[in-house]
N, C-alpha and C. Protein backbone atom coordinates (compact mmCIF):
# COMPACT_ATOMS: atom_id res chain seq x y z
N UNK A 1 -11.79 -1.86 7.88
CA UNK A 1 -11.73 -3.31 7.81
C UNK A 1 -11.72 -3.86 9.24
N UNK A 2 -12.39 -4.74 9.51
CA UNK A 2 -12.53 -5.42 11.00
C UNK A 2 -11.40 -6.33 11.06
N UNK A 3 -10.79 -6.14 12.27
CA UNK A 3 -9.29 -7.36 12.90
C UNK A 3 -9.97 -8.35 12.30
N UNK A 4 -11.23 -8.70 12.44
CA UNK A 4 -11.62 -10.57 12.21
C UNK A 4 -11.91 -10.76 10.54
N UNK A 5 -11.50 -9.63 9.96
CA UNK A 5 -11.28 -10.15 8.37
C UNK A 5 -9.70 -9.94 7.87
N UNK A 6 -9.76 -11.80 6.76
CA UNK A 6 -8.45 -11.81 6.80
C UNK A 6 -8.55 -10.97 5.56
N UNK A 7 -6.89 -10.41 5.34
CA UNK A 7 -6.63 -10.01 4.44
C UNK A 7 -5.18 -10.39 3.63
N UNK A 8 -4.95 -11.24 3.36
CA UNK A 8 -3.76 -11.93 3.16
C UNK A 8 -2.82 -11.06 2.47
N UNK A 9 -3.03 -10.21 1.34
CA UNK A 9 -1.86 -9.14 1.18
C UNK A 9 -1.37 -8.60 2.35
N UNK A 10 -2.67 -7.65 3.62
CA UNK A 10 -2.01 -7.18 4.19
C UNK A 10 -0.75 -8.07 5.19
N UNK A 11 -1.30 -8.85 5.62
CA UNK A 11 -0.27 -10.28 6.02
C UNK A 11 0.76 -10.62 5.58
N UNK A 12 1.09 -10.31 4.09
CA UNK A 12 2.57 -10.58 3.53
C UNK A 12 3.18 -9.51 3.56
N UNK A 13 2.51 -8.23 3.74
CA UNK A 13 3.70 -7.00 3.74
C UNK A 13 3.80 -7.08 5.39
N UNK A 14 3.17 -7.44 6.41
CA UNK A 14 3.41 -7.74 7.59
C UNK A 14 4.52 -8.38 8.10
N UNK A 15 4.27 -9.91 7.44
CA UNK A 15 5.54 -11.10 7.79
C UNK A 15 6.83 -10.57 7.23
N UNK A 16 6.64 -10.32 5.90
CA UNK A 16 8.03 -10.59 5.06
C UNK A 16 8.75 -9.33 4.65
N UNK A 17 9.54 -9.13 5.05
CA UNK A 17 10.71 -7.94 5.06
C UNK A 17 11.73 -7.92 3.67
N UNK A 18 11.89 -8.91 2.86
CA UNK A 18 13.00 -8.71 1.81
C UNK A 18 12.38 -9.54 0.66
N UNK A 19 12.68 -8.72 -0.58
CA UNK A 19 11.57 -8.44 -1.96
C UNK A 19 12.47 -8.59 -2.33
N UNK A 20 12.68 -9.76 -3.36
CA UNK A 20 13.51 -9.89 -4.48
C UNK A 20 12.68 -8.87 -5.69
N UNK A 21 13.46 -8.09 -6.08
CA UNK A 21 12.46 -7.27 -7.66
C UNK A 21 12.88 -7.46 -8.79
N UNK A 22 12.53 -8.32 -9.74
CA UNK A 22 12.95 -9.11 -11.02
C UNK A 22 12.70 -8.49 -12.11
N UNK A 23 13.68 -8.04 -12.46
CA UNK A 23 13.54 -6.72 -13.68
C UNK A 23 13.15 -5.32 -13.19
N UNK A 24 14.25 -5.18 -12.25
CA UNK A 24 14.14 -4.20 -11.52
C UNK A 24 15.27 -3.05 -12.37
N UNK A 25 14.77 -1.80 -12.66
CA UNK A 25 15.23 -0.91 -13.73
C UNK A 25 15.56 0.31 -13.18
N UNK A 26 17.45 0.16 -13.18
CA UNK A 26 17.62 1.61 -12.80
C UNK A 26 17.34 3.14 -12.93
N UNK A 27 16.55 2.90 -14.41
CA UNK A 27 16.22 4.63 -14.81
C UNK A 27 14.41 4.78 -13.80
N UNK A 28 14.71 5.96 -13.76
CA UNK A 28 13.90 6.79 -12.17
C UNK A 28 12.77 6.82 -12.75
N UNK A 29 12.36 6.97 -14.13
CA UNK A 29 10.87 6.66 -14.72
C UNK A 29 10.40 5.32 -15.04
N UNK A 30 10.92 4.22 -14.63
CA UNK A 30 10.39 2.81 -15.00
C UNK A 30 9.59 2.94 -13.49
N UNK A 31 8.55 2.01 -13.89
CA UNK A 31 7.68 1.52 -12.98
C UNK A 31 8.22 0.58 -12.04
N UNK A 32 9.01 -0.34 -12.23
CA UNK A 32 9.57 -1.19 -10.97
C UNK A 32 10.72 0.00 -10.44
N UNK A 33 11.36 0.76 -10.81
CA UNK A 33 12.40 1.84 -9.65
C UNK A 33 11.75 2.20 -9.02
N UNK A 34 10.28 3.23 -9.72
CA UNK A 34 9.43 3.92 -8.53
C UNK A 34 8.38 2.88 -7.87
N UNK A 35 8.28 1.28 -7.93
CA UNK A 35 7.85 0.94 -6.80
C UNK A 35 8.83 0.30 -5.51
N UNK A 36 10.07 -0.26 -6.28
CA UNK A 36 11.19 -0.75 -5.55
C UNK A 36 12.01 0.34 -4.37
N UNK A 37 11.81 1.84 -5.11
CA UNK A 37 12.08 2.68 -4.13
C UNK A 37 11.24 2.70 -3.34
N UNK A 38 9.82 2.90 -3.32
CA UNK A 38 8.71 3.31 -2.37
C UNK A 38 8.82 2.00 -1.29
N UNK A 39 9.44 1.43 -1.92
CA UNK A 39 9.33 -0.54 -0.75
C UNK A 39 10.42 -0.18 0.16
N UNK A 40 11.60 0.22 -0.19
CA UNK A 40 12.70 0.74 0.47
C UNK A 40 12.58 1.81 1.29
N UNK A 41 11.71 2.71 0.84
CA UNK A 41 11.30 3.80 1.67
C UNK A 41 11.14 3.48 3.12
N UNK A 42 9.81 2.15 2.65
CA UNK A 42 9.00 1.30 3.58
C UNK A 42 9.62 1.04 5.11
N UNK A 43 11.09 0.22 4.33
CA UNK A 43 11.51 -0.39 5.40
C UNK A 43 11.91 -1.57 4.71
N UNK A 44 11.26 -1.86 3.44
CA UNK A 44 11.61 -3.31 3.42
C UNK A 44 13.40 -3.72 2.65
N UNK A 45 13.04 -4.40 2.19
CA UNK A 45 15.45 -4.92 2.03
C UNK A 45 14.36 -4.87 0.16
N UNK A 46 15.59 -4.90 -0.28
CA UNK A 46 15.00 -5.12 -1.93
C UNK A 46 16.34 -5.36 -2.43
N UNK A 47 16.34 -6.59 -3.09
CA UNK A 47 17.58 -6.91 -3.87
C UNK A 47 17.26 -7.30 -5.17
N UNK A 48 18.02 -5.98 -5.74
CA UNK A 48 17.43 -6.26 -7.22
C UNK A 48 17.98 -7.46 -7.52
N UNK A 49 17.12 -7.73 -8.99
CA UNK A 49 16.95 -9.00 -9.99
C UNK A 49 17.24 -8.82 -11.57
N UNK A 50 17.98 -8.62 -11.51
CA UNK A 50 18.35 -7.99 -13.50
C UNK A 50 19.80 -7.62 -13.83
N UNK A 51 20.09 -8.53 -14.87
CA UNK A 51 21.21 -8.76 -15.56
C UNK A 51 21.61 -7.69 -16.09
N UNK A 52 20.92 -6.77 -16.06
CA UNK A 52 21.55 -5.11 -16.80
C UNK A 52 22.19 -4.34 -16.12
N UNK A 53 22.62 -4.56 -14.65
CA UNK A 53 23.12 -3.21 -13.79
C UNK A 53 23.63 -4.28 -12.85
N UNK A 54 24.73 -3.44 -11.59
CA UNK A 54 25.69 -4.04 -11.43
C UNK A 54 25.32 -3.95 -9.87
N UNK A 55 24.34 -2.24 -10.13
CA UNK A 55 23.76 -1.97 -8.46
C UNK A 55 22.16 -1.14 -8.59
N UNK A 56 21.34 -1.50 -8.06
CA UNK A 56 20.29 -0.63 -8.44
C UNK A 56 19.96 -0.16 -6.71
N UNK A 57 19.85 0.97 -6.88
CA UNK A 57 19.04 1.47 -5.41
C UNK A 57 19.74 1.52 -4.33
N UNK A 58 21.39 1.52 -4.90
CA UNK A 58 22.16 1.27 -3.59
C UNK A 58 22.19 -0.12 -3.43
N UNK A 59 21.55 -0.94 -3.54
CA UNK A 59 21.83 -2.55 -3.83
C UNK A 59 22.13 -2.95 -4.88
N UNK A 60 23.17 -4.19 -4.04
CA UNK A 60 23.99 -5.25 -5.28
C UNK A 60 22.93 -5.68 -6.24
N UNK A 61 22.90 -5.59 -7.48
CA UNK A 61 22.09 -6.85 -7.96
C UNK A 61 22.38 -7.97 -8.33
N UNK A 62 21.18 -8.64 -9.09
CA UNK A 62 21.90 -9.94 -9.55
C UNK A 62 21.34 -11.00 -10.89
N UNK A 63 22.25 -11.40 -11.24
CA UNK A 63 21.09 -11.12 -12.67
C UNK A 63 20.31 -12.26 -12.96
N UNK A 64 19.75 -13.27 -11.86
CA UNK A 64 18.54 -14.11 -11.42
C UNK A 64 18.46 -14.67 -10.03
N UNK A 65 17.48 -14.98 -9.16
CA UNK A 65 17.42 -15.12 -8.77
C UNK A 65 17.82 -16.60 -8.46
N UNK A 66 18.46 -17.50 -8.94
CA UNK A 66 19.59 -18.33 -7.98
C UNK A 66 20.64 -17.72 -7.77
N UNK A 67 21.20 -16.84 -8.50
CA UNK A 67 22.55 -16.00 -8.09
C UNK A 67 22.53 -15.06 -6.97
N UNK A 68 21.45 -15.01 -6.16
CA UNK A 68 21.54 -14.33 -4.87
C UNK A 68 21.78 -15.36 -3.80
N UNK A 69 23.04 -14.86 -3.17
CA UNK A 69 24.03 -15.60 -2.18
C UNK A 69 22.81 -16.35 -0.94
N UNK A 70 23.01 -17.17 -0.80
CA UNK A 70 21.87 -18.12 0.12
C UNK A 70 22.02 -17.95 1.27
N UNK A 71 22.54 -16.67 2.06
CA UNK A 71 22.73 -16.41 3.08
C UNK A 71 21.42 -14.72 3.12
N UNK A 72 21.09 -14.71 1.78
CA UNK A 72 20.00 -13.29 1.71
C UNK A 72 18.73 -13.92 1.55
N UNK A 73 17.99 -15.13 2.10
CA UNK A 73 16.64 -15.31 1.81
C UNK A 73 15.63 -14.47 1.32
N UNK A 74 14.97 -14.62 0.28
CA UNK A 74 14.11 -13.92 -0.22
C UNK A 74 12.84 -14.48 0.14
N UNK A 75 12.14 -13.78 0.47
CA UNK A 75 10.54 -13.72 1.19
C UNK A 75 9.40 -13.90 -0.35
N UNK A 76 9.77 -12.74 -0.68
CA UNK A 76 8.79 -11.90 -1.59
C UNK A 76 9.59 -11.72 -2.89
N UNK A 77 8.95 -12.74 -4.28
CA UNK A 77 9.65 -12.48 -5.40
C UNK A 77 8.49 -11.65 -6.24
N UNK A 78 8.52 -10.29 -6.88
CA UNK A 78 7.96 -9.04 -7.51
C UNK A 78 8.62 -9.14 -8.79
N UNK A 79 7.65 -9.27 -9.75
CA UNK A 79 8.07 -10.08 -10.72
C UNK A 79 7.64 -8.35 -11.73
N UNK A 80 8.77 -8.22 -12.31
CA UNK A 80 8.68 -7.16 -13.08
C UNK A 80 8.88 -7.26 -14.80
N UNK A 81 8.82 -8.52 -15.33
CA UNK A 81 9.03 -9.01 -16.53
C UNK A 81 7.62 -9.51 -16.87
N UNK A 82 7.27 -9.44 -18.34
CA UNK A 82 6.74 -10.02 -19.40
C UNK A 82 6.78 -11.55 -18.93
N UNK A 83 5.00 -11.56 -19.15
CA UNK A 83 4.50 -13.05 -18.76
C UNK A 83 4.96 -14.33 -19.14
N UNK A 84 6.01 -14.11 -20.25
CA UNK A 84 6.44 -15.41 -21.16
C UNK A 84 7.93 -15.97 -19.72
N UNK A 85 7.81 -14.79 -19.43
CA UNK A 85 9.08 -15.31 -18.25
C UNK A 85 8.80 -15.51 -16.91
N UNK A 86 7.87 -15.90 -17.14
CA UNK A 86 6.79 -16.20 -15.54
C UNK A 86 7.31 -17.39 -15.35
N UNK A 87 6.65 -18.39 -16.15
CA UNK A 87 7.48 -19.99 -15.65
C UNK A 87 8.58 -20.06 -15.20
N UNK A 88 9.77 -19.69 -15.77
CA UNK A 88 11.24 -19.65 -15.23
C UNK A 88 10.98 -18.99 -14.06
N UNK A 89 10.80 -17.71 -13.66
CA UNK A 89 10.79 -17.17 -12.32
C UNK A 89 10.31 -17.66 -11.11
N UNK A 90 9.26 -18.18 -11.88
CA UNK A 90 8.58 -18.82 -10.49
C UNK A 90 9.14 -20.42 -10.14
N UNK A 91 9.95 -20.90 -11.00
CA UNK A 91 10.74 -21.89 -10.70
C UNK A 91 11.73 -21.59 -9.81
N UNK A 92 12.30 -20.47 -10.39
CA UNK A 92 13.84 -19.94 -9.34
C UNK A 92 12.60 -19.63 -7.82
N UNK A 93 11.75 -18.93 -7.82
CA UNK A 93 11.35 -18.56 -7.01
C UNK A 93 10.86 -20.01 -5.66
N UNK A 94 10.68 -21.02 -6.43
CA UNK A 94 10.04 -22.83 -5.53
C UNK A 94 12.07 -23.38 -4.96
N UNK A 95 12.48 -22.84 -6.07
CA UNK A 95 14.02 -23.63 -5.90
C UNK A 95 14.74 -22.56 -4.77
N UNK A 96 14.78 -21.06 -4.53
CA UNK A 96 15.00 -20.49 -3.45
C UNK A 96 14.43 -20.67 -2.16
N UNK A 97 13.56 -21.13 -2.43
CA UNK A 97 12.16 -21.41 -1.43
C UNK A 97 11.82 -19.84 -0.57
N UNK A 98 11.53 -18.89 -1.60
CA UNK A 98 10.59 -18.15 -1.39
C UNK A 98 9.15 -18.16 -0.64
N UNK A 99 8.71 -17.18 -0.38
CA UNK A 99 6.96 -17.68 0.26
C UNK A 99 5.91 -17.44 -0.69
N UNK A 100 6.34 -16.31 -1.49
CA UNK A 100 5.22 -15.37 -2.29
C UNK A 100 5.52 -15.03 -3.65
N UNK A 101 5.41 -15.30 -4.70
CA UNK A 101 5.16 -15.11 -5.69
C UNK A 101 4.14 -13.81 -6.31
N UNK A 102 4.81 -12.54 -6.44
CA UNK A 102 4.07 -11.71 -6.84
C UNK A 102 4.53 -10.84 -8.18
N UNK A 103 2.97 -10.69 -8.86
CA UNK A 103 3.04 -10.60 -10.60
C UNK A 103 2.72 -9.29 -10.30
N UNK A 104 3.07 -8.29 -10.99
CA UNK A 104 2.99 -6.56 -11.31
C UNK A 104 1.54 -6.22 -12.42
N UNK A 105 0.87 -5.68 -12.03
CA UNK A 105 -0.08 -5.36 -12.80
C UNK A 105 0.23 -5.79 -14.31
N UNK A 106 -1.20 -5.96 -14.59
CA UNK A 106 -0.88 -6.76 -16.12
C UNK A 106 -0.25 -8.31 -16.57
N UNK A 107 0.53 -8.65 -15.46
CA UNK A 107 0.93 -9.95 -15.49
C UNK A 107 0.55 -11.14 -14.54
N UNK A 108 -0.32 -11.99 -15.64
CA UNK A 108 -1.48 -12.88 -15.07
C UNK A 108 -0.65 -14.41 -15.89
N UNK A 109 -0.62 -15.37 -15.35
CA UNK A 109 -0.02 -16.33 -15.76
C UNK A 109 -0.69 -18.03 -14.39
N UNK A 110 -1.47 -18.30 -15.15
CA UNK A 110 -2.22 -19.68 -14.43
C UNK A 110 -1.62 -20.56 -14.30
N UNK A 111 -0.95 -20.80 -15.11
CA UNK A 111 -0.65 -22.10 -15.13
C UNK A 111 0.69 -22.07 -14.10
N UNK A 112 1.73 -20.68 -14.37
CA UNK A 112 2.35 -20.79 -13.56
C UNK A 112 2.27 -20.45 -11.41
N UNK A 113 0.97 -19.70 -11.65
CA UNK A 113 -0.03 -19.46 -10.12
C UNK A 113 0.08 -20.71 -9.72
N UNK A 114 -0.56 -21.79 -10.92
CA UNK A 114 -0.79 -22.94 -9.62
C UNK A 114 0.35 -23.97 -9.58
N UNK A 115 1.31 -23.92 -10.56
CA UNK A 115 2.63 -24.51 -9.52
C UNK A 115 3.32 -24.09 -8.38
N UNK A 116 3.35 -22.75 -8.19
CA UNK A 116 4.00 -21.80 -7.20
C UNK A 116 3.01 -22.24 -6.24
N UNK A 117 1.80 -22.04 -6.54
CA UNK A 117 0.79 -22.80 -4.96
C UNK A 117 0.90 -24.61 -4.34
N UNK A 118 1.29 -25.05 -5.84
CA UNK A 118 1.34 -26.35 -5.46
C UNK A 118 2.98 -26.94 -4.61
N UNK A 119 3.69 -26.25 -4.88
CA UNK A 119 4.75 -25.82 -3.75
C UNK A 119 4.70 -25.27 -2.34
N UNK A 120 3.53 -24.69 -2.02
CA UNK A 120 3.55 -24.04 -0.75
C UNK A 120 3.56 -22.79 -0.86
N UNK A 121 4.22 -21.94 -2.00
CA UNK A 121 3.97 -20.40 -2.06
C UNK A 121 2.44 -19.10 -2.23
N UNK A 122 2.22 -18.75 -1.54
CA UNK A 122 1.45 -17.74 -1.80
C UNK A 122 1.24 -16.70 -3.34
N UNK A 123 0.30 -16.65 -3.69
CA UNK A 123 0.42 -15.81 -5.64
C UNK A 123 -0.80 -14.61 -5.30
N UNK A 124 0.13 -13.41 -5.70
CA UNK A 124 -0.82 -12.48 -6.19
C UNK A 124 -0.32 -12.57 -7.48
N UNK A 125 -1.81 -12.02 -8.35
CA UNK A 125 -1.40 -11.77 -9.73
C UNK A 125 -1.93 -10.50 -10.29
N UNK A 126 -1.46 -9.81 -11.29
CA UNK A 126 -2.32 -8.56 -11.67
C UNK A 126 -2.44 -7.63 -10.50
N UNK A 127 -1.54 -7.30 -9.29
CA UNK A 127 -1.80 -6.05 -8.81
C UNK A 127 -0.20 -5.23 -8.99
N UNK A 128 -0.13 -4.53 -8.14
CA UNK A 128 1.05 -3.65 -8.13
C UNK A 128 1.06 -3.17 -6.70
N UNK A 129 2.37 -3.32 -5.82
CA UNK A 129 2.65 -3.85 -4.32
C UNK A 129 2.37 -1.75 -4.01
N UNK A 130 2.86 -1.36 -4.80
CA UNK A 130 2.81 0.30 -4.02
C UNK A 130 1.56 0.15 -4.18
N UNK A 131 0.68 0.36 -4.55
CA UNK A 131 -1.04 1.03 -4.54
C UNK A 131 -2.05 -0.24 -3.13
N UNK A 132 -1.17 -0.86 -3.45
CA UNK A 132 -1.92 -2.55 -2.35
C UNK A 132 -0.91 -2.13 -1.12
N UNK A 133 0.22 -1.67 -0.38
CA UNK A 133 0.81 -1.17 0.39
C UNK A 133 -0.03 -0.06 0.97
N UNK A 134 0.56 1.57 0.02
CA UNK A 134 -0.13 2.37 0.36
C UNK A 134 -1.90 2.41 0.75
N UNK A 135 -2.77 1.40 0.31
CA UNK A 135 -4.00 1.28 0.57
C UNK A 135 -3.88 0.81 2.02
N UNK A 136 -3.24 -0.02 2.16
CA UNK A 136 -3.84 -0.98 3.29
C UNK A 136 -2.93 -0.07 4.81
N UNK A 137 -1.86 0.22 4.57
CA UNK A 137 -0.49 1.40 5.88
C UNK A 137 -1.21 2.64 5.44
N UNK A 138 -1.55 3.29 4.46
CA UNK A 138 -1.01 4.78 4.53
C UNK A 138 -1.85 5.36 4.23
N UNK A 139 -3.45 5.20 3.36
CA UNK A 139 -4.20 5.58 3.58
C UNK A 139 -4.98 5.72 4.79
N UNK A 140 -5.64 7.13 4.91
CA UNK A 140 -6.56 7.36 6.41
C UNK A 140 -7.27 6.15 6.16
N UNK A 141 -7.72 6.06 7.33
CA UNK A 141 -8.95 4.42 7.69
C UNK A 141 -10.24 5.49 7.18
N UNK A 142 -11.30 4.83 7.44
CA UNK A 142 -12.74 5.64 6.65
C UNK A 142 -13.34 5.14 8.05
């Protein structure tokens, strides 16, 4: 990829250091543990988001995102829930004043994309942050 093309994913794992993960699931075979770990691996802060556990990953959680203490700004909200709970999230996510709004493979939601944009936040939708990470850091260049 040439410096003079943008790539705006790679740009948000650049800027933003701490990932709220919303329905983030302590057992080691759910798909948000093994990407929330691989983010942690990273470097990045991850404070879980889910009312079911008390600590995931060695972090406090919390069981939505207004209940994280306003002294932990969240950058990056990784939305690990069923699309019907997109609207609410991405509300908590405009009312924290987050930057980025990001949906986990499979979860595509328009209507709520373009309020989160019409706020100022950035939206991926339909990818998954480990495979869009590892592509862009950790694969050899070609």
């Amino acid at each position: 990829m040439s410096a003079h093309t943008s790539d705006p994913i790679r740009d948000m794992f650049v800027q933003y250091k701490t990932i709220a993960v919303v329905g983030l699931s302590a057992k080691l075979d759910r798909p948000s543990y093994r990407v929330a770990k691989f983010l942690k691996e990273q470097g990045y802060r991850i404070i879980p988001v889910t009312p079911t556990y008390d600590e995931v990953l060695g972090e406090k959680a919390y069981p939505s995102l207004l209940d994280v203490p306003k002294d932990q700004p969240i950058e990056i909200v990784d939305i690990f829930r069923r699309t019907e709970y997109v609207p609410e999230i991405v509300d908590q996510a405009i009312e924290i004043g987050a930057n980025v709004v990001w949906m986990q493979l499979g979860i595509i939601h328009e209507d709520a994309a373009a309020k989160a944009r019409s706020h100022g936040l950035q939206v991926v939708m339909d990818k998954c942050t480990k495979p869009e990470y590892t592509d862009r850091f950790l694969s050899p260049q070609v």
